[in-house]
Protein backbone atom coordinates (compact mmCIF):
# COMPACT_ATOMS: atom_id res chain seq x y z
CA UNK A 1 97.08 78.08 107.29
CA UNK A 2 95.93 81.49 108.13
CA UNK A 3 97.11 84.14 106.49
CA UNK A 4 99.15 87.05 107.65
CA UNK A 5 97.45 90.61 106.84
CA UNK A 6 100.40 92.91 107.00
CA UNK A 7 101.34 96.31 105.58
CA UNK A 8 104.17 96.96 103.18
CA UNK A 9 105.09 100.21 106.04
CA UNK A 10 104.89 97.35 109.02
CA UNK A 11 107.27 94.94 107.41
CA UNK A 12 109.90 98.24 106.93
CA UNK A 13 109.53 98.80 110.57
CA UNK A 14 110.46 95.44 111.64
CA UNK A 15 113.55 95.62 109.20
CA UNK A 16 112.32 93.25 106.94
CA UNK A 17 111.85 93.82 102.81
CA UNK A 18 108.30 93.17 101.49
CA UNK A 19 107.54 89.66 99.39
CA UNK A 20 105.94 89.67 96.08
CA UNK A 21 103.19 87.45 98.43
CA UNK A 22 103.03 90.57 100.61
CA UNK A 23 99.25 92.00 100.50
CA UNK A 24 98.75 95.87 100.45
CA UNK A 25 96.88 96.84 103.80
CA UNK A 26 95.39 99.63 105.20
CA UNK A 27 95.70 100.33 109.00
CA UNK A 28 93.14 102.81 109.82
CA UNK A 29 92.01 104.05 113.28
CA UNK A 30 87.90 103.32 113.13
CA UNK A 31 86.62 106.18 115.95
CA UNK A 32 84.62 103.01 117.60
CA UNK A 33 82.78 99.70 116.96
CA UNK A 34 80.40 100.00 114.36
CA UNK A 35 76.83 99.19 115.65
CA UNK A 36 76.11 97.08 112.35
CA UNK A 37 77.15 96.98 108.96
CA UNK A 38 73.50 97.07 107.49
CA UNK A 39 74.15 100.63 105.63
CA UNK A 40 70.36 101.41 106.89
CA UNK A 41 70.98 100.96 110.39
CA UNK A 42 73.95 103.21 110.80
CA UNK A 43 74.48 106.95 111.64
CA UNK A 44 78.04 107.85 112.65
CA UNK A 45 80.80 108.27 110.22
CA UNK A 46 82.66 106.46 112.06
CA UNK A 47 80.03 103.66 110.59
CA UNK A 48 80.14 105.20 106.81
CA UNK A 49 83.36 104.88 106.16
CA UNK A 50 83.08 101.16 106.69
CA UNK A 51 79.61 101.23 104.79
CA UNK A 52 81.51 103.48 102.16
CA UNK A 53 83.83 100.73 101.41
CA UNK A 54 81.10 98.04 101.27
CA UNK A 55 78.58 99.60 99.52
CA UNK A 56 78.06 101.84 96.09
CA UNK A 57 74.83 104.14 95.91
CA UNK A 58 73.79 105.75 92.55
CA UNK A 59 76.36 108.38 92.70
CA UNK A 60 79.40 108.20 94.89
CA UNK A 61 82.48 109.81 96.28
CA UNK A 62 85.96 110.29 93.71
CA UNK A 63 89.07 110.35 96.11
CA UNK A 64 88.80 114.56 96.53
CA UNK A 65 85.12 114.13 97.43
CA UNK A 66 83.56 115.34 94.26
CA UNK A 67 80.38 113.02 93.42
CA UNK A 68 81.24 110.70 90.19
CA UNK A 69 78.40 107.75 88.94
CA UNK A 70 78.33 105.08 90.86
CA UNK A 71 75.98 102.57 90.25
CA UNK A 72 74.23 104.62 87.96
CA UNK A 73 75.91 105.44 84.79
CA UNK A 74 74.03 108.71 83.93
CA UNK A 75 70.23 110.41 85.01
CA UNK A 76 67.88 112.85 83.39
CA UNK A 77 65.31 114.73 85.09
CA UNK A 78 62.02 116.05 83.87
CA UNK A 79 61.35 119.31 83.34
CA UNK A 80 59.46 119.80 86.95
CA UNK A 81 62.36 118.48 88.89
CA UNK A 82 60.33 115.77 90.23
CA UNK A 83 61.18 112.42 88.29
CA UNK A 84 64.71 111.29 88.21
CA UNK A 85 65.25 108.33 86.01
CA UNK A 86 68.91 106.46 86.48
CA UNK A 87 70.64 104.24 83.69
CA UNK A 88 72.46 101.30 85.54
CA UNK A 89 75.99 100.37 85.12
CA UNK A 90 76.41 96.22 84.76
CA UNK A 91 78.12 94.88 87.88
CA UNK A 92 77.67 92.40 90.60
CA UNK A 93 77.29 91.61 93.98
CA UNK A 94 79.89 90.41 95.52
CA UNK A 95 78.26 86.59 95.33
CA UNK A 96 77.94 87.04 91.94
CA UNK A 97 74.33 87.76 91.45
CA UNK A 98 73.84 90.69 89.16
CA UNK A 99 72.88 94.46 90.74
CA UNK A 100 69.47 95.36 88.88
CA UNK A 101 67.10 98.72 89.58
CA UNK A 102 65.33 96.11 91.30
CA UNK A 103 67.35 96.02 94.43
CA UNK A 104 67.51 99.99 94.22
CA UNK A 105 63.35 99.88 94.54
CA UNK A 106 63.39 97.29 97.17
CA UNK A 107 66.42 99.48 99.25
CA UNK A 108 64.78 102.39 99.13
CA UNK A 109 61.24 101.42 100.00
CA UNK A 110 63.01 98.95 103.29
CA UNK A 111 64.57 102.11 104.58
CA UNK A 112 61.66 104.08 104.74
CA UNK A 113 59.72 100.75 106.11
CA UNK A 114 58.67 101.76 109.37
CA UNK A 115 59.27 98.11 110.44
CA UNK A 116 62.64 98.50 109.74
CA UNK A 117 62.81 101.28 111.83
CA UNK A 118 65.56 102.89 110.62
CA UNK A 119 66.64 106.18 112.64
CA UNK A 120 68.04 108.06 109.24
CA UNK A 121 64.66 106.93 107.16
CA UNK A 122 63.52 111.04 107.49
CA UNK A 123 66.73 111.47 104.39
CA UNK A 124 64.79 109.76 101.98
CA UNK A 125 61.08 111.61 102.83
CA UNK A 126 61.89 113.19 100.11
CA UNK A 127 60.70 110.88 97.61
CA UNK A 128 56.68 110.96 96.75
CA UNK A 129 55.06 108.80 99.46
CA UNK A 130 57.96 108.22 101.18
CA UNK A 131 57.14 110.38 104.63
CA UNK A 132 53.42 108.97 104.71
CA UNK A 133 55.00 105.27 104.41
CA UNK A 134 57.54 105.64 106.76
CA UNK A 135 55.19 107.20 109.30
CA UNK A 136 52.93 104.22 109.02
CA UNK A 137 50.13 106.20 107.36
CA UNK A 138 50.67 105.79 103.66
CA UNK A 139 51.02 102.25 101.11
CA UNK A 140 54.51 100.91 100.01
CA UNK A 141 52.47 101.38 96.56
CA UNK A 142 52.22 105.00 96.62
CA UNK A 143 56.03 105.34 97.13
CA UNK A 144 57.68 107.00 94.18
CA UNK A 145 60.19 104.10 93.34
CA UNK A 146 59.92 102.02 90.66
CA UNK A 147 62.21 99.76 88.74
CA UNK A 148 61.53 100.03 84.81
CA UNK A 149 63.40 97.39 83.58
CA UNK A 150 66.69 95.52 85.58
CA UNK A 151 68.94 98.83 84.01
CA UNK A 152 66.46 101.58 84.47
CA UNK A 153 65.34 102.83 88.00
CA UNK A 154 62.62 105.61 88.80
CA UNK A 155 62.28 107.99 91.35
CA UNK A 156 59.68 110.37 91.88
CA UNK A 157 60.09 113.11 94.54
CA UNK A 158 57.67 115.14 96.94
CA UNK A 159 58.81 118.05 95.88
CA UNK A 160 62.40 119.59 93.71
CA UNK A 161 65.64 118.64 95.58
CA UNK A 162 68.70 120.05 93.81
CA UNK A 163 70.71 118.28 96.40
CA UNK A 164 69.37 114.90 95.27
CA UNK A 165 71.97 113.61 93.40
CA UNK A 166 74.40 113.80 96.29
CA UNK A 167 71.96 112.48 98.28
CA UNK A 168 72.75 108.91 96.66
CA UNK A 169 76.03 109.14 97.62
CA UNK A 170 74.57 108.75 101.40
CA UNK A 171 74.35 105.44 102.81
CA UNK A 172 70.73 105.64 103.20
CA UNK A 173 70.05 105.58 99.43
CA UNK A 174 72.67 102.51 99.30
CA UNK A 175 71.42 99.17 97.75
CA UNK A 176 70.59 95.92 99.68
CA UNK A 177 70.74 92.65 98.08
CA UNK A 178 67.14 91.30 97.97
CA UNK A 179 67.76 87.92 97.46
CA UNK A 180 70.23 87.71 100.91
CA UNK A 181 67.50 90.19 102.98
CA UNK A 182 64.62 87.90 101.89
CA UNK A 183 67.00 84.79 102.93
CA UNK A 184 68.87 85.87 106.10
CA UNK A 185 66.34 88.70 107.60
CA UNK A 186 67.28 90.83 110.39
CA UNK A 187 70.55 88.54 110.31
CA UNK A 188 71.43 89.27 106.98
CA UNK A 189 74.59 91.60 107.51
CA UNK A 190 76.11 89.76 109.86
CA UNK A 191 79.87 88.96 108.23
CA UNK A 192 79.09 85.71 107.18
CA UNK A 193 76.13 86.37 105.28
CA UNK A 194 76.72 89.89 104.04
CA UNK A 195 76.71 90.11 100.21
CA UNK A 196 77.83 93.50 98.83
CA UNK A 197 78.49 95.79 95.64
CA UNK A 198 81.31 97.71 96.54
CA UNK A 199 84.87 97.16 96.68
CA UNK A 200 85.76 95.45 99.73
CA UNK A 201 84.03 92.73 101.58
CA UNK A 202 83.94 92.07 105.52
CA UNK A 203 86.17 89.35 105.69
CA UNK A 204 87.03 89.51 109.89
CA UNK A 205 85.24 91.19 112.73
CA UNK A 206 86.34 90.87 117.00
CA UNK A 207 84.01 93.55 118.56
CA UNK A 208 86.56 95.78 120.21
CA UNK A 209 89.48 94.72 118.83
CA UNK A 210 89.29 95.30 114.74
CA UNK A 211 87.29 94.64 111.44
CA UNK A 212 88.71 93.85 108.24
CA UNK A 213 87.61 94.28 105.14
CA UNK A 214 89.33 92.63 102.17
CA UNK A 215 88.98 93.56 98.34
CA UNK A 216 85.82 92.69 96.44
CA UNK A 217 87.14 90.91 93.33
CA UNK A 218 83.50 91.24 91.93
CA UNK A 219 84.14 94.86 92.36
CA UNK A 220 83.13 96.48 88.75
CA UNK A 221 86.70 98.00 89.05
CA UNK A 222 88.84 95.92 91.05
CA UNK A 223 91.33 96.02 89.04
CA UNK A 224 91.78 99.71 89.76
CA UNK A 225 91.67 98.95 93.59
CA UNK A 226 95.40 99.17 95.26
CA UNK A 227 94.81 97.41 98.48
CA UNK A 228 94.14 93.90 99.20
CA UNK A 229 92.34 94.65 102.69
CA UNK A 230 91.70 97.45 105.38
CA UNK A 231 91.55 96.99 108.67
CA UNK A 232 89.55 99.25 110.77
CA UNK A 233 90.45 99.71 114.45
CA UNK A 234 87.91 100.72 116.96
CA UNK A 235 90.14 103.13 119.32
CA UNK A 236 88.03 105.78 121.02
CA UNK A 237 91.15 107.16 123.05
CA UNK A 238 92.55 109.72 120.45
CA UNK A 239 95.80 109.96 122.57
CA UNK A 240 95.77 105.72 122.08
CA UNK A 241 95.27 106.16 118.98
CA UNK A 242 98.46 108.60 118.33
CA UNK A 243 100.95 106.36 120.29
CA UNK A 244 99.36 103.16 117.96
CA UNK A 245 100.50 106.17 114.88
CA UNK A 246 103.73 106.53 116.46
CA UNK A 247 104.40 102.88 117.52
CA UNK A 248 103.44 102.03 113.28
CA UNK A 249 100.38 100.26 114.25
CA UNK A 250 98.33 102.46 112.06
CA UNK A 251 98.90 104.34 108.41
CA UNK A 252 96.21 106.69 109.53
CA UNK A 253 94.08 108.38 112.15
CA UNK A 254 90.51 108.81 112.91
CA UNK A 255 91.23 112.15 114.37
CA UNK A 256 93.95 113.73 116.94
CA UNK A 257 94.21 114.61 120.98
CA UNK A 258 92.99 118.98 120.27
CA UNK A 259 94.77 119.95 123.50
CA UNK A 260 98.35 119.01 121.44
CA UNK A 261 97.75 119.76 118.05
CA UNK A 262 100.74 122.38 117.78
CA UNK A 263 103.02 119.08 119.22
CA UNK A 264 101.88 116.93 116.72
CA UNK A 265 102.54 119.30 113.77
CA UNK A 266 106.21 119.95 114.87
CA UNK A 267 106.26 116.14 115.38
CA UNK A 268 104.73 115.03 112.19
CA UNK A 269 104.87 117.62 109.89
CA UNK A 270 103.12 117.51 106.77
CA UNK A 271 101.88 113.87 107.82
CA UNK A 272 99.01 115.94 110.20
CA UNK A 273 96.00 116.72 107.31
CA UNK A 274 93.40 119.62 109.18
CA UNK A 275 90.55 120.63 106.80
CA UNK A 276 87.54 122.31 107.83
CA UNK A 277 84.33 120.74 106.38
CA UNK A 278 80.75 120.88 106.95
CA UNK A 279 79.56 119.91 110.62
CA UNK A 280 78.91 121.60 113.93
CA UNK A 281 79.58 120.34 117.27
CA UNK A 282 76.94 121.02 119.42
CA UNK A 283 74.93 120.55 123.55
CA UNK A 284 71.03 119.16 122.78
CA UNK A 285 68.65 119.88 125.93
CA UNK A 286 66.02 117.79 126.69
CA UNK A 287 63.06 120.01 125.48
CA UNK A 288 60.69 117.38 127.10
CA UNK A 289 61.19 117.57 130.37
CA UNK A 290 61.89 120.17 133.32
CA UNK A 291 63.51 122.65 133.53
CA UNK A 292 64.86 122.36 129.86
CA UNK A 293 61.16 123.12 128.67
CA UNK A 294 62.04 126.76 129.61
CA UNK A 295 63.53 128.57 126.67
CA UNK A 296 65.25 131.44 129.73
CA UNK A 297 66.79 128.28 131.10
CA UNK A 298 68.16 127.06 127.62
CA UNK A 299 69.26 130.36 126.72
CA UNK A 300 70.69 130.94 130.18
CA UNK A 301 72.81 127.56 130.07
CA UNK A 302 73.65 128.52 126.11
CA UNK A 303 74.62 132.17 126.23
CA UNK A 304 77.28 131.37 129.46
CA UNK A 305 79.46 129.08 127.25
CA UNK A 306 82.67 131.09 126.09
CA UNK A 307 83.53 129.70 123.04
CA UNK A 308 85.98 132.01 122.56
CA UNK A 309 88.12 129.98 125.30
CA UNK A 310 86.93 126.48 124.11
CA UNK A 311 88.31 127.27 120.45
CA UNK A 312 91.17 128.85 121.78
CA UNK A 313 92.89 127.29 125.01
CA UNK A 314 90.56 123.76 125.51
CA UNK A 315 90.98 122.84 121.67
CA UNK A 316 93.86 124.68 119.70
CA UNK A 317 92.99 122.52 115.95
CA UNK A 318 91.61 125.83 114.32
CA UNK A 319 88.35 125.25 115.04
CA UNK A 320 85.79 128.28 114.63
CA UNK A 321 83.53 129.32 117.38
CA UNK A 322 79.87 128.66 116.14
CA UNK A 323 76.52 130.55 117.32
CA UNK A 324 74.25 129.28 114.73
CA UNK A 325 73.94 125.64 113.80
CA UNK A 326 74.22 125.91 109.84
CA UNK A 327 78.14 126.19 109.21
CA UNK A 328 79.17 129.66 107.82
CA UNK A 329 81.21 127.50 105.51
CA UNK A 330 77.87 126.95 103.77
CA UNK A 331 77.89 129.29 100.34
CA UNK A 332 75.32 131.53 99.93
CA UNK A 333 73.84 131.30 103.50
CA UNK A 334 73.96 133.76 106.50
CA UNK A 335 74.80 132.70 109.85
CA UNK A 336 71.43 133.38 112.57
CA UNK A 337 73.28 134.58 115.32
CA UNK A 338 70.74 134.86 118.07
CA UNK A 339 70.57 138.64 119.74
CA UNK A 340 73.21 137.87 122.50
CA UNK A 341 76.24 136.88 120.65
CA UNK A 342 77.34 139.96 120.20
CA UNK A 343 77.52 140.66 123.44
CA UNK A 344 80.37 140.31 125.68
CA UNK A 345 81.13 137.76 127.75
CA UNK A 346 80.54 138.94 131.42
CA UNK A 347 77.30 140.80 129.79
CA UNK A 348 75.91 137.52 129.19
CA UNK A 349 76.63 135.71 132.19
CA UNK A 350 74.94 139.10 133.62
CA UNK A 351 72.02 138.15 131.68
CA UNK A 352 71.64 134.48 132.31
CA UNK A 353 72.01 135.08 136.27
CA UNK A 354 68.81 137.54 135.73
CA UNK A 355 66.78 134.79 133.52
CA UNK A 356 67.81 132.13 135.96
CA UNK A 357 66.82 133.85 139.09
CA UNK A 358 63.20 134.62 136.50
CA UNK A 359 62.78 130.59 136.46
CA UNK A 360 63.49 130.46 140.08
CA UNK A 361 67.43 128.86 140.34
CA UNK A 362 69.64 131.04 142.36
CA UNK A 363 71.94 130.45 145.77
CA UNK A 364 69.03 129.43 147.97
CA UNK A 365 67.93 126.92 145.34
CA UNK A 366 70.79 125.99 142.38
CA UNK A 367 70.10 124.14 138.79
CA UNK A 368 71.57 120.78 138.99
CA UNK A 369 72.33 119.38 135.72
CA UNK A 370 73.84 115.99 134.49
CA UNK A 371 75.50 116.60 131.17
CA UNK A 372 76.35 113.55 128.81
CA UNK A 373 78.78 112.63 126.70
CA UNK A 374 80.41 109.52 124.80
CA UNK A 375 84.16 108.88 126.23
CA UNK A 376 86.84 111.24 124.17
CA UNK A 377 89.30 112.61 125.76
CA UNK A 378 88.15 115.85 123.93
CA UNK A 379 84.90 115.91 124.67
CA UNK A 380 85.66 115.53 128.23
CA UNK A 381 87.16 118.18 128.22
CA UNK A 382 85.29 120.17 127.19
CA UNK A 383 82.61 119.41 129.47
CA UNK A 384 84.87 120.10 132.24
CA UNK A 385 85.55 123.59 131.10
CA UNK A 386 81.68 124.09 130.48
CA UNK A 387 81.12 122.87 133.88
CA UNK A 388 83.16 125.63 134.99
CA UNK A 389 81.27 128.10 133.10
CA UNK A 390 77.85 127.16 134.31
CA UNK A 391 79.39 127.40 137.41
CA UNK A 392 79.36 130.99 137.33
CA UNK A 393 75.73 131.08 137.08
CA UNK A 394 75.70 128.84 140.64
CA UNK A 395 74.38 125.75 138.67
CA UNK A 396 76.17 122.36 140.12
CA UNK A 397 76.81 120.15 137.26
CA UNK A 398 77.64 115.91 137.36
CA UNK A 399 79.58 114.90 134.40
CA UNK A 400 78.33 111.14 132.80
CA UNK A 401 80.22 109.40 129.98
CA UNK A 402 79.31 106.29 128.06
CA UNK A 403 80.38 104.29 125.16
CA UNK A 404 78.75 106.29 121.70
CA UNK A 405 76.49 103.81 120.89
CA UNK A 406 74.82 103.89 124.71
CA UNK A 407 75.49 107.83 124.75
CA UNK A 408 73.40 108.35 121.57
CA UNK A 409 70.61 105.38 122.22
CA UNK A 410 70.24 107.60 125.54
CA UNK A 411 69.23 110.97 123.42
CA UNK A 412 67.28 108.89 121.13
CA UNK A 413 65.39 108.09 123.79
CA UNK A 414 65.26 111.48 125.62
CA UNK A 415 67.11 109.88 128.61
CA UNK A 416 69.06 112.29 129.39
CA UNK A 417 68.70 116.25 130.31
CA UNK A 418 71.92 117.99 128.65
CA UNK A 419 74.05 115.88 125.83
CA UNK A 420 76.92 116.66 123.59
CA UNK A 421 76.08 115.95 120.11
CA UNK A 422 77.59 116.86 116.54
CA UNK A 423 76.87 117.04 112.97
CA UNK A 424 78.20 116.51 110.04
CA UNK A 425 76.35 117.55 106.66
CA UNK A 426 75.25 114.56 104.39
CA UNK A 427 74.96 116.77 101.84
CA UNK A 428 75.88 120.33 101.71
CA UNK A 429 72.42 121.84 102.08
CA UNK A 430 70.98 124.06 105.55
CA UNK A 431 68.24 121.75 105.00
CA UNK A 432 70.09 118.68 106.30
CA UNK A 433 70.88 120.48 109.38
CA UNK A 434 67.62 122.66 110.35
CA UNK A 435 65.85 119.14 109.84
CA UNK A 436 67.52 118.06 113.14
CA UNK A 437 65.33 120.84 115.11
CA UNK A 438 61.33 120.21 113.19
CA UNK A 439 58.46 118.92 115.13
CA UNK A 440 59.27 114.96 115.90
CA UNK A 441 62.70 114.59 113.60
CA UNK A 442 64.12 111.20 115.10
CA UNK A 443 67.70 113.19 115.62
CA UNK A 444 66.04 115.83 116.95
CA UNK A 445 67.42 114.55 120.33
CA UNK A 446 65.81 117.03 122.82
CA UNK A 447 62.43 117.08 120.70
CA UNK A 448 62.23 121.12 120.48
CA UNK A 449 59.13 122.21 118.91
CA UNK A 450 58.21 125.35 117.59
CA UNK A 451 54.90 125.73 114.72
CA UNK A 452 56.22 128.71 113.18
CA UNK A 453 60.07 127.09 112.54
CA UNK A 454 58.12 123.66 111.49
CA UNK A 455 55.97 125.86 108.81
CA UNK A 456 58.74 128.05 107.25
CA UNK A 457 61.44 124.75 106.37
CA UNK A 458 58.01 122.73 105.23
CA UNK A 459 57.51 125.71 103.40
CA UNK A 460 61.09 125.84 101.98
CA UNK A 461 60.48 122.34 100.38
CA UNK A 462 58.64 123.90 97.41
CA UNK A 463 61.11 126.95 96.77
CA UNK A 464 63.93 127.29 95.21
CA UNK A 465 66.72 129.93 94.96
CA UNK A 466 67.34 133.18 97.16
CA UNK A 467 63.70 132.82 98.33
CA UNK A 468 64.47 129.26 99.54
CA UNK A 469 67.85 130.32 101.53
CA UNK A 470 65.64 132.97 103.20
CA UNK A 471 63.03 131.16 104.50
CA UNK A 472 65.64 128.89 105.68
CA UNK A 473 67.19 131.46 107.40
CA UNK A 474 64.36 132.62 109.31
CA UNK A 475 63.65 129.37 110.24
CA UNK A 476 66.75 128.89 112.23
CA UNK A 477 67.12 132.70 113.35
CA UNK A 478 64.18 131.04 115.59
CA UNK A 479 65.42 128.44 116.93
CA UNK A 480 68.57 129.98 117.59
CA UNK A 481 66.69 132.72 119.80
CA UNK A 482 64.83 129.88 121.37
CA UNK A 483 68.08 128.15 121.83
CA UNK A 484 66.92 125.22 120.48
CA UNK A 485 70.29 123.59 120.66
CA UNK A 486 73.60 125.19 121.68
CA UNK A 487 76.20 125.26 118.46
CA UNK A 488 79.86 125.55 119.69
CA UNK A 489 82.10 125.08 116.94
CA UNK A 490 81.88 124.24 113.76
CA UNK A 491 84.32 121.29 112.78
CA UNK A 492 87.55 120.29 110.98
CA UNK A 493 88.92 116.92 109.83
CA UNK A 494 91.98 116.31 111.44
CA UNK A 495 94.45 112.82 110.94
CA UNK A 496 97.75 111.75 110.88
CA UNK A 497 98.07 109.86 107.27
CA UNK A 498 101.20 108.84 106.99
CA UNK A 499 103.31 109.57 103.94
CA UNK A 500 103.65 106.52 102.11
CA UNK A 501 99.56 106.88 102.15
CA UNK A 502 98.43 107.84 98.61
CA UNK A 503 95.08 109.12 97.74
CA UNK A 504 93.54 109.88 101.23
CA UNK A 505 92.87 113.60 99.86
CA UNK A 506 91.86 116.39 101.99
CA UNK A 507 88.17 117.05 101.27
CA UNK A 508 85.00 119.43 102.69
CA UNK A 509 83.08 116.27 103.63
CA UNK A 510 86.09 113.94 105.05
CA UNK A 511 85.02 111.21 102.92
CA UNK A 512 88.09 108.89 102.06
CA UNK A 513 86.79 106.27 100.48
CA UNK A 514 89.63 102.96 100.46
CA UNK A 515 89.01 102.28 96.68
CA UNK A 516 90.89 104.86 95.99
CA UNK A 517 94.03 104.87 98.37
CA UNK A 518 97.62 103.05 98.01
CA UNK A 519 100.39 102.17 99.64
CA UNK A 520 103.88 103.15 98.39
CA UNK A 521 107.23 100.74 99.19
């Protein structure tokens, strides 16, 4: 007999009191499909929240974000900042099979594998050997992992990282089970063979319509986990997914229609949680190709979008209009503003009319453009308004929107000339966002390259401090004056969690892992 996965909130809807056989479930909108559930083949979060509930790295998430031991009970580090050595908590995979420092060692050295070409491998360059490996020029040997005994793992790094430690929180520094990766192969996460450490399994998954994950009872602290199962619903649509919020179907959103965010507050109240955290929303040009090659065309297309009126009238969620790519929510950085923004508006569509008619676009011969993006109502329109915009300038633009997984395969693959991209941090560090404009980075969509940028964040791997900020900064005060990529706004968080939800706490990095969320009667 198959068995019913309902919530206690559902079975109050219908009119009906919850049974003591009743299981506690999670309804949570899911963004989209994930495109596997291999933690090293993944890079939305609409993907790492799923991962998050699978999987435990060294460190993890508590339920306000802060970073707690995972896997790892405690760490030292020696005196150079360069060796990290992790104690090992005793727990299990979820067949039973103990979690040793040996599947750490064999994780970490798969993902930077270049046969396992793994997009998000460039994370974990920072450990000793790890860039050479993954780039096909250096051994497996050389990599700085190492597994001392089955409690004690190693890990040697290129060069200090005081954002390490949250690093392991990241799903690409998340364990793999050897023994099921040697077994199964490329087919290994597929739901019936996936074996995991964290503290839900997936236990159903229809493409399209929903995966569900159910609670890990090998979970080192399952008996601290409130729900029995989660299910995860792929709904791109954010106005779908607010009438599935109002109809009951779900306890919480992925996110929320911008254009009506002041009717959903005086509709819902305190059930609508907005937090700004650490992520910019962003166009990517194709740097490889014509005319996009042309820093006056970049700059003309970048300096002619108002994001004054996108953050104001096209999405009204608080949003902050953003000129450089780092956040300004970053502490201790400085935003590199390139030398237009302070400029007003018609002065800078002035401007880009003069450096388009300098590349040779004008009346007699207009910039046509196709801009990309994956299907959200939001990001339509957006693009819509920006079409407008470049409009002024006499440039004819054709709107194309795919699913996300096509949309970002396409920039992966430079197929494409202008593309709407964003970024979240995956750990707060400038780093982790000026690494998405070097020479080559694989989410470097439009490939922009520029020696002197490259040189000053390689040369911000060995500093530390004030002196390492700086060179950061004039790193991207370049590429923001080349207009390496056009920042727009930096983001917010923004769901509906209803308010017999407990624990999904309002965070900087919108992590909400399920461990640590309930459901009241």
């Amino acid at each position: 007999m198959k068995k019913l996965l309902v919530s206690i909130a559902a079975l109050a809807a219908l009119g009906l009191s919850s049974v003591a056989s009743a299981e506690m479930v999670l309804n949570r909108g899911g963004g989209d499909n994930p495109g596997s559930l291999d933690p090293h083949q993944i890079s939305g979060t609409w993907e790492s929240d799923i991962a998050r509930d699978q999987f435990m790295g060294l460190y993890t998430e508590a339920a306000d974000g802060s970073i707690i031991p995972g896997a790892a009970l405690s760490h030292t580090v020696s005196d150079d900042g360069l060796t990290y050595t992790f104690k090992l908590r005793e727990h299990n995979w979820s067949d039973g099979t103990p979690v040793t420092a040996g599947d750490f060692e064999f994780a970490f050295k798969r993902i930077l594998d270049p046969a396992t070409a793994a997009d998000y491998a460039y994370l974990m360059h920072i450990i000793a050997g790890g860039a050479d490996f993954n780039g096909g020029e250096g051994s497996v040997d050389a990599v700085g992992v190492k597994a001392i005994d089955d409690m004690t793992l190693e890990v040697k790094l290129a060069s200090p990282a005081p954002y390490f430690i949250a690093q392991t929180t990241h799903n690409t520094a998340y364990p793999v089970p050897k023994h099921v990766v040697e077994k199964f192969g490329g087919d290994w996460a597929r739901p019936e063979n996936i074996v995991v450490n964290g503290a839900f399994k997936v236990d159903d998954w229809v493409i399209g319509e929903k995966l569900t994950v159910k609670k890990n009872p090998m979970f080192y602290d399952a008996g601290n986990v409130a729900l029995d199962a989660v299910n995860y619903f792929p709904i791109k649509e954010e106005t779908a997914e607010l009438n599935l919020y109002r109809e009951g179907g779900l306890d919480v959103t992925y996110n929320m229609p911008a254009d009506i965010i002041d009717e959903i507050k005086a509709e819902f109240g305190d059930e609508v949680m907005i937090t700004p955290y650490g992520g910019t929303y962003y166009y990517t040009f194709n740097a490889t190709s014509e005319p996009f090659n042309n820093v006056d065309i970049r700059r003309a297309l970048s300096m002619t979008i108002d994001r004054d009126f996108i953050t104001t009238v096209v999405n009204t969620s608080g949003i902050v209009p953003a000129y450089s790519f780092v956040p300004t929510s970053l502490p201790g950085y400085q935003a590199q503003n390139p030398s237009w923004a302070s400029k007003s508006y018609d002065e800078r569509v002035a401007m880009a009319k003069d450096l388009l008619a300098g590349a040779g676009y004008g009346a007699d011969n207009p910039l046509k453009i196709q801009l990309r993006y994956n299907t959200n109502e939001g990001h339509k329109n957006i693009a819509l308004a920006v079409s407008d915009m470049w409009a002024k300038l006499g440039v004819e633009v054709e709107l194309f929107n795919t699913d996300a997984r096509t949309h970002y395969d396409d920039l992966q693959k430079q197929d494409f000339q202008v593309g709407r991209a964003g970024w979240i941090w995956d750990y707060p560090d400038a780093e982790n966002l000026l690494a998405l404009m070097a020479s080559g980075k694989s989410y470097n969509y439009g490939q922009y390259s520029n020696a002197e940028f490259d040189a000053l964040l390689e040369a911000s791997y060995t500093q530390s401090g004030q002196e390492r900020i700086e060179t950061m900064q004039k790193a991207e005060a370049i590429a923001m004056e080349e207009a390496a990529l056009a920042p727009i706004y930096y983001y917010n968080s923004k769901h509906l969690v209803a308010s017999y939800v407990n624990g999904y706490v309002a965070n900087g990095d919108d992590r909400h892992p399920s461990r640590w969320i309930s459901i009241s009667e």
